[in-house]
PDB file of N, CA and C in Angstrom:
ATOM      1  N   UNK A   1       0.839  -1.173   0.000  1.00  0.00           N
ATOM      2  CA  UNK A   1       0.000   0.000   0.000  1.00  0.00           C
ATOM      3  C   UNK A   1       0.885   1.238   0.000  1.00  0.00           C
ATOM      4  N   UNK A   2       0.398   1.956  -0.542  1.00  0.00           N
ATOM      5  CA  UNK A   2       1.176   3.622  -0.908  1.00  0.00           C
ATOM      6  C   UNK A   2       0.167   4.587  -0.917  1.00  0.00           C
ATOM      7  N   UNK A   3       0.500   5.545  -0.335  1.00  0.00           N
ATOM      8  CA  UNK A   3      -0.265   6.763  -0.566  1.00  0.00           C
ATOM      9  C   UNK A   3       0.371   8.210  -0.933  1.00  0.00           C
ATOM     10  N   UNK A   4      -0.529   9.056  -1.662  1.00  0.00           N
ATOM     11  CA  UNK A   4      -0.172   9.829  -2.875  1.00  0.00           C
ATOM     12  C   UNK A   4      -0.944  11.301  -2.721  1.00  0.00           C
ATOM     13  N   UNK A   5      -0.217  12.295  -2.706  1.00  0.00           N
ATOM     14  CA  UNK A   5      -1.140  13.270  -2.416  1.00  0.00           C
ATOM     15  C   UNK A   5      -0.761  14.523  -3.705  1.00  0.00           C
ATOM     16  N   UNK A   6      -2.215  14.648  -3.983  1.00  0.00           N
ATOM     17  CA  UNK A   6      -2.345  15.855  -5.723  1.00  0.00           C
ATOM     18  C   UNK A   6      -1.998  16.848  -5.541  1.00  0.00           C
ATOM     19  N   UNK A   7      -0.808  17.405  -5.280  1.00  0.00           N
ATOM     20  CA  UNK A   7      -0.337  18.750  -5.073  1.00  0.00           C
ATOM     21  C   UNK A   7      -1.294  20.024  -5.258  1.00  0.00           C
ATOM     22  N   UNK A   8      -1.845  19.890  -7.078  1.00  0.00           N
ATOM     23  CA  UNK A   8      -2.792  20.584  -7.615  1.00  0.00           C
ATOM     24  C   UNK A   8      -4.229  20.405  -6.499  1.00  0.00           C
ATOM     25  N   UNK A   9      -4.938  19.621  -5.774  1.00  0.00           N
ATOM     26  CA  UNK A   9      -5.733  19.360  -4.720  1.00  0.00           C
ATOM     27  C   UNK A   9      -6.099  19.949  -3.644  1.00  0.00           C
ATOM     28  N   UNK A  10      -4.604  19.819  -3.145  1.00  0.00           N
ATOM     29  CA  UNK A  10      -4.241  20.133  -1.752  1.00  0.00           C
ATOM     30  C   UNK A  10      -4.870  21.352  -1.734  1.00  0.00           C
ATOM     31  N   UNK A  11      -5.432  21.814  -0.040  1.00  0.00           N
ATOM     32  CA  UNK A  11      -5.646  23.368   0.083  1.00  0.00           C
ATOM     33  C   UNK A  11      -5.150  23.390   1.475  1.00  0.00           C
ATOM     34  N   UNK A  12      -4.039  22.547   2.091  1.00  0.00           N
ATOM     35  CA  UNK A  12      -3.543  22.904   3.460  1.00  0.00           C
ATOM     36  C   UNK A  12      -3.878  22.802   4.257  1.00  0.00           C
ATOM     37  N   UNK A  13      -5.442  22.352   4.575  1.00  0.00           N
ATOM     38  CA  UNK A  13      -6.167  21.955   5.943  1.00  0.00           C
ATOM     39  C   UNK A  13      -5.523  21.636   6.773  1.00  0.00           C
ATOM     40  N   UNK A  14      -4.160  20.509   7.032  1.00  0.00           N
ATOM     41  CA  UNK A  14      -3.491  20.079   7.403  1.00  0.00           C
ATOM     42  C   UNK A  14      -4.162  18.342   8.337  1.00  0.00           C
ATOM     43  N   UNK A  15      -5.254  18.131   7.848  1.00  0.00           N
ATOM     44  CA  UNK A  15      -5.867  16.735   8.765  1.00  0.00           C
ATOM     45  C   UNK A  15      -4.888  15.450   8.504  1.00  0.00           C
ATOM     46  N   UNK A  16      -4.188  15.580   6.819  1.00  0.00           N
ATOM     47  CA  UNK A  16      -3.233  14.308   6.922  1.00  0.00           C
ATOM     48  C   UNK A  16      -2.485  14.568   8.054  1.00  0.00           C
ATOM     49  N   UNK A  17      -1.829  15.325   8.187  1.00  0.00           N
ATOM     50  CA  UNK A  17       0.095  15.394   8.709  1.00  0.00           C
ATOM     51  C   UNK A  17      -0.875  15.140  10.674  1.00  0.00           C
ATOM     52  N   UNK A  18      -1.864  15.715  10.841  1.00  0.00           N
ATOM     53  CA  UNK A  18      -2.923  15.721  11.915  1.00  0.00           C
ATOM     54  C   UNK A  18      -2.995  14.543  12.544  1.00  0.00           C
ATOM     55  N   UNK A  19      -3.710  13.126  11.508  1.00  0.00           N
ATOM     56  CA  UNK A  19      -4.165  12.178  11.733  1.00  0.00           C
ATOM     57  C   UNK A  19      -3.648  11.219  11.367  1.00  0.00           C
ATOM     58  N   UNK A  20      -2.200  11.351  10.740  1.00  0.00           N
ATOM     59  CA  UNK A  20      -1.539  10.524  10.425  1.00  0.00           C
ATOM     60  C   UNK A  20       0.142  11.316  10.260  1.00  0.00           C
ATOM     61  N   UNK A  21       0.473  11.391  11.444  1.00  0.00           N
ATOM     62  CA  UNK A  21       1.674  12.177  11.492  1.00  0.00           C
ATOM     63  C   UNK A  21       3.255  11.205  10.709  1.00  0.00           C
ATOM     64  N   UNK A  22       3.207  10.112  10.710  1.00  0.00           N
ATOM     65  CA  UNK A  22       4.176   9.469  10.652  1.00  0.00           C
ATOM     66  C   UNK A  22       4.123   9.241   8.925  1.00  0.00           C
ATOM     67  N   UNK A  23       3.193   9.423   8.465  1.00  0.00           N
ATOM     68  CA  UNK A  23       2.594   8.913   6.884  1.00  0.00           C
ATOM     69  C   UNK A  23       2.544  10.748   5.921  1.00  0.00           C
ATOM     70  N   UNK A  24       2.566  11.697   7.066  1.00  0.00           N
ATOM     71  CA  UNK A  24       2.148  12.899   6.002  1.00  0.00           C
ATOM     72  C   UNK A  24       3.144  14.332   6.801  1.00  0.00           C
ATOM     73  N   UNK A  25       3.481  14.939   6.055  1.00  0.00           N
ATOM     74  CA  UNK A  25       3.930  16.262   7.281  1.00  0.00           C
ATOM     75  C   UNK A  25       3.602  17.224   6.421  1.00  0.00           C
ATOM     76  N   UNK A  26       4.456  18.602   6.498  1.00  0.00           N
ATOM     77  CA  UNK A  26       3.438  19.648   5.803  1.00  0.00           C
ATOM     78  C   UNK A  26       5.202  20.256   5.211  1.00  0.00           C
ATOM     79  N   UNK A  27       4.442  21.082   3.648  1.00  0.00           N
ATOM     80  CA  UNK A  27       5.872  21.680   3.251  1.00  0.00           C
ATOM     81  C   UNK A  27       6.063  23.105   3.806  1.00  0.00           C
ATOM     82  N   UNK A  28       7.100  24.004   3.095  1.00  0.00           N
ATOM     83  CA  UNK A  28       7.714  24.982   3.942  1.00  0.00           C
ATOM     84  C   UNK A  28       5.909  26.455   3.926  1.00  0.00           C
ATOM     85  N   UNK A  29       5.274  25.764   2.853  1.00  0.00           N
ATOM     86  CA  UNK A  29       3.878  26.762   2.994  1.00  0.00           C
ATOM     87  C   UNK A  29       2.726  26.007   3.749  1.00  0.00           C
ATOM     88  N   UNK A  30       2.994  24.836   4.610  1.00  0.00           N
ATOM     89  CA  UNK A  30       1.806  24.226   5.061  1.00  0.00           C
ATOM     90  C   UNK A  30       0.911  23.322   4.563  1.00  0.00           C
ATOM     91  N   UNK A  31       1.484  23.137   3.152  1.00  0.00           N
ATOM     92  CA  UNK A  31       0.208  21.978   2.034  1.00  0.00           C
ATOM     93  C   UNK A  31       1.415  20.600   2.515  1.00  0.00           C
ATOM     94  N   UNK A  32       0.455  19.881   2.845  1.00  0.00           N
ATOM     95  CA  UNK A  32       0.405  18.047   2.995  1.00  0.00           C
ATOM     96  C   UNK A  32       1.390  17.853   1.702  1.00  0.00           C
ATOM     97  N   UNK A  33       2.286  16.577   3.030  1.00  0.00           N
ATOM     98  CA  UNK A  33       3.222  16.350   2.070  1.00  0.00           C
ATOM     99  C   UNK A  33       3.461  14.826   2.476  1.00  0.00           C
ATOM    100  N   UNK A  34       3.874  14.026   1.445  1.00  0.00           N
ATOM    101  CA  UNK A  34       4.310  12.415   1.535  1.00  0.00           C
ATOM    102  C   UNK A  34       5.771  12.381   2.802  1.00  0.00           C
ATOM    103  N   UNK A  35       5.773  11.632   3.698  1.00  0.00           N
ATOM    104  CA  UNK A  35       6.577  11.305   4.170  1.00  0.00           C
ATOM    105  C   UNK A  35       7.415  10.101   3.502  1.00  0.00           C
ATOM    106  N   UNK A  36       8.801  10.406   3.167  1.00  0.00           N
ATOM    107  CA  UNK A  36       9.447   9.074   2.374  1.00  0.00           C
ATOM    108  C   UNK A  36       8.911   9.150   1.467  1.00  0.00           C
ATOM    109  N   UNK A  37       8.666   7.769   0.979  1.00  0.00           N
ATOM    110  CA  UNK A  37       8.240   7.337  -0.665  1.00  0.00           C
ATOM    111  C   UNK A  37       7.025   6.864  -0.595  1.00  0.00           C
ATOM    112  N   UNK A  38       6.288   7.165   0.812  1.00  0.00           N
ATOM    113  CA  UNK A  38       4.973   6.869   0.258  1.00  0.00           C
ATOM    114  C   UNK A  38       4.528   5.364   0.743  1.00  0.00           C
ATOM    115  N   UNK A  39       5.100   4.602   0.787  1.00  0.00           N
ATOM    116  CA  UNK A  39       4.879   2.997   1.324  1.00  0.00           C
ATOM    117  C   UNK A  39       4.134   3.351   2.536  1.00  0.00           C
ATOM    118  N   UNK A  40       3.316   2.733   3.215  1.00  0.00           N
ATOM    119  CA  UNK A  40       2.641   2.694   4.433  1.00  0.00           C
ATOM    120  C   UNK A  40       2.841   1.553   4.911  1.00  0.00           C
ATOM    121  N   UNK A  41       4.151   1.409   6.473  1.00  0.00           N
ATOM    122  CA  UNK A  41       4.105   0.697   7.051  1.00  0.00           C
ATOM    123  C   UNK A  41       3.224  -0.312   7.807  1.00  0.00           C
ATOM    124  N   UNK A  42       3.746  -1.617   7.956  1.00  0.00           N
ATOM    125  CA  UNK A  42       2.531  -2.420   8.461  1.00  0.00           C
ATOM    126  C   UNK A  42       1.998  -2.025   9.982  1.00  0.00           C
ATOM    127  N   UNK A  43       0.776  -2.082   9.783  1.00  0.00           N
ATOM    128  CA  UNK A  43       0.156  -1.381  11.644  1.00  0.00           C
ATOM    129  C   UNK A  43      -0.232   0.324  10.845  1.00  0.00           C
ATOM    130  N   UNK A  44       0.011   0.683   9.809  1.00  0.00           N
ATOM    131  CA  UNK A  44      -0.218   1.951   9.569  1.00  0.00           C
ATOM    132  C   UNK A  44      -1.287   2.291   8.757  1.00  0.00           C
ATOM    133  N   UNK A  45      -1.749   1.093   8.003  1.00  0.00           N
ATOM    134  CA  UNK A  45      -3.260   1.115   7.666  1.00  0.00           C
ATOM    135  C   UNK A  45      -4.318   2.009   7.700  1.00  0.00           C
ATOM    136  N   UNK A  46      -4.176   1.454   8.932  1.00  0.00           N
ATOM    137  CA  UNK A  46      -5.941   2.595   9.379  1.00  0.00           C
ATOM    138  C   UNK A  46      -5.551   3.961   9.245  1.00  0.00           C
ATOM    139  N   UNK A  47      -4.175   4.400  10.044  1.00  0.00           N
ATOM    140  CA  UNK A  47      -4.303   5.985   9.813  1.00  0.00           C
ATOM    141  C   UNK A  47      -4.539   6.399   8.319  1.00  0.00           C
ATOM    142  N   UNK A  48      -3.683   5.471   7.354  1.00  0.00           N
ATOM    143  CA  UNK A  48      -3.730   6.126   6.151  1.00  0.00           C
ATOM    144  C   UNK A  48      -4.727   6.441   5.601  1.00  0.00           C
ATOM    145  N   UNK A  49      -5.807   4.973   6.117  1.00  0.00           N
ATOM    146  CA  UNK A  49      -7.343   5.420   5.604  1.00  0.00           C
ATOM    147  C   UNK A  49      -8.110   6.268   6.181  1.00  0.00           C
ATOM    148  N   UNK A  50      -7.831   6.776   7.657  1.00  0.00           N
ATOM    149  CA  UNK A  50      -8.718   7.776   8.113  1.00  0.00           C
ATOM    150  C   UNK A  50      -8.187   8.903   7.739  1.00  0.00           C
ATOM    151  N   UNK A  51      -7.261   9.328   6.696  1.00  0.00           N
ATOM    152  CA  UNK A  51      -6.579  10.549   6.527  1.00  0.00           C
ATOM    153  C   UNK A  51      -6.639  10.575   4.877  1.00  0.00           C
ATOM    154  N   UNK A  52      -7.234   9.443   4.235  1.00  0.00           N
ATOM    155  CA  UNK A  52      -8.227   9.412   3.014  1.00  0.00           C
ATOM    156  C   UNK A  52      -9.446   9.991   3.117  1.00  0.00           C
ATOM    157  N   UNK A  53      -9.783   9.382   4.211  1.00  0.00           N
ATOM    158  CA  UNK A  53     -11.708   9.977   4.240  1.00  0.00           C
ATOM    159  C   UNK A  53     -11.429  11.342   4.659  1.00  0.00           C
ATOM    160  N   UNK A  54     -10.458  11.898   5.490  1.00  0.00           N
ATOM    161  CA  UNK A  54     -11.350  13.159   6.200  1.00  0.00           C
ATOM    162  C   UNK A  54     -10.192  14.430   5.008  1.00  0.00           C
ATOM    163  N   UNK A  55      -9.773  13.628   4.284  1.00  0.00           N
ATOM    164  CA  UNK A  55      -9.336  14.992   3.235  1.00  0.00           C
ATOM    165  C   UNK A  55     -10.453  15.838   2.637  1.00  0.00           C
ATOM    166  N   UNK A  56     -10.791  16.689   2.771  1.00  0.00           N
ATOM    167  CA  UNK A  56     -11.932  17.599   2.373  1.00  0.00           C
ATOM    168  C   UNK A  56     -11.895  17.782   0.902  1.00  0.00           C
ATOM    169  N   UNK A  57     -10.403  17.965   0.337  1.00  0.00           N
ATOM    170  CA  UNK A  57     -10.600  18.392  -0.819  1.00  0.00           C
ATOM    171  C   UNK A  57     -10.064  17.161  -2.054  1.00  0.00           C
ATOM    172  N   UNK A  58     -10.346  15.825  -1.138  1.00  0.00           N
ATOM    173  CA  UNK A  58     -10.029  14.708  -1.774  1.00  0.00           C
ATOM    174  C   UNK A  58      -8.649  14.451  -2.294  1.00  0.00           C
ATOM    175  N   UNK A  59      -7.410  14.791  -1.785  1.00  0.00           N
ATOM    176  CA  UNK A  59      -6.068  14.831  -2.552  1.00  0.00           C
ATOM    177  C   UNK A  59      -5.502  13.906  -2.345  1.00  0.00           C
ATOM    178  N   UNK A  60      -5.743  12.932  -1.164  1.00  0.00           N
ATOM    179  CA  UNK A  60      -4.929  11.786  -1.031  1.00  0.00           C
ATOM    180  C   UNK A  60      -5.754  10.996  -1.612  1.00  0.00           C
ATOM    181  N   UNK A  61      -4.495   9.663  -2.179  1.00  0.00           N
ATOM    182  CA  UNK A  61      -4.964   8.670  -2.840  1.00  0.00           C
ATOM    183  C   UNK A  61      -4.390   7.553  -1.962  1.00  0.00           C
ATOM    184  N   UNK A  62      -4.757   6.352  -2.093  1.00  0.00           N
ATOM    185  CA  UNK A  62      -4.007   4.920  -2.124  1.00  0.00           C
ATOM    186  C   UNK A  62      -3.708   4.432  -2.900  1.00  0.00           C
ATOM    187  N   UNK A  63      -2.932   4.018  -3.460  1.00  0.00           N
ATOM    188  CA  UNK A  63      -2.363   2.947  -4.052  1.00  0.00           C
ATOM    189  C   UNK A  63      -1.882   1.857  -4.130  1.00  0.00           C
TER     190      UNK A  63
END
């Protein structure tokens, strides 16, 4: 599993880097950013998916 976030999307809310701190952090203007390459460690699942649903402006993906 990987997750992927649409730069073009993003509007900075900040709920990834929020609800899934280890999977998302924020760049030097505050828009959600991939930690690493994106792989989602095992046990890290759920955050990734609760930080799918509560993106407002839909930018994260799974893969």
């Amino acid at each position: 599993m990987k997750v992927k976030i649409d730069p073009g999307r993003c509007q900075g809310h900040g709920r990834c880097y929020d609800l899934a701190p280890s999977l998302f952090g924020e760049d030097e203007e505050g828009y959600g950013k991939v930690v690493g390459d994106g792989v989602v460690p095992p046990g890290e699942e759920q955050p990734a998916r609760l930080a799918v649903s509560n993106c407002p402006e839909r930018a994260i993906e799974i893969l």
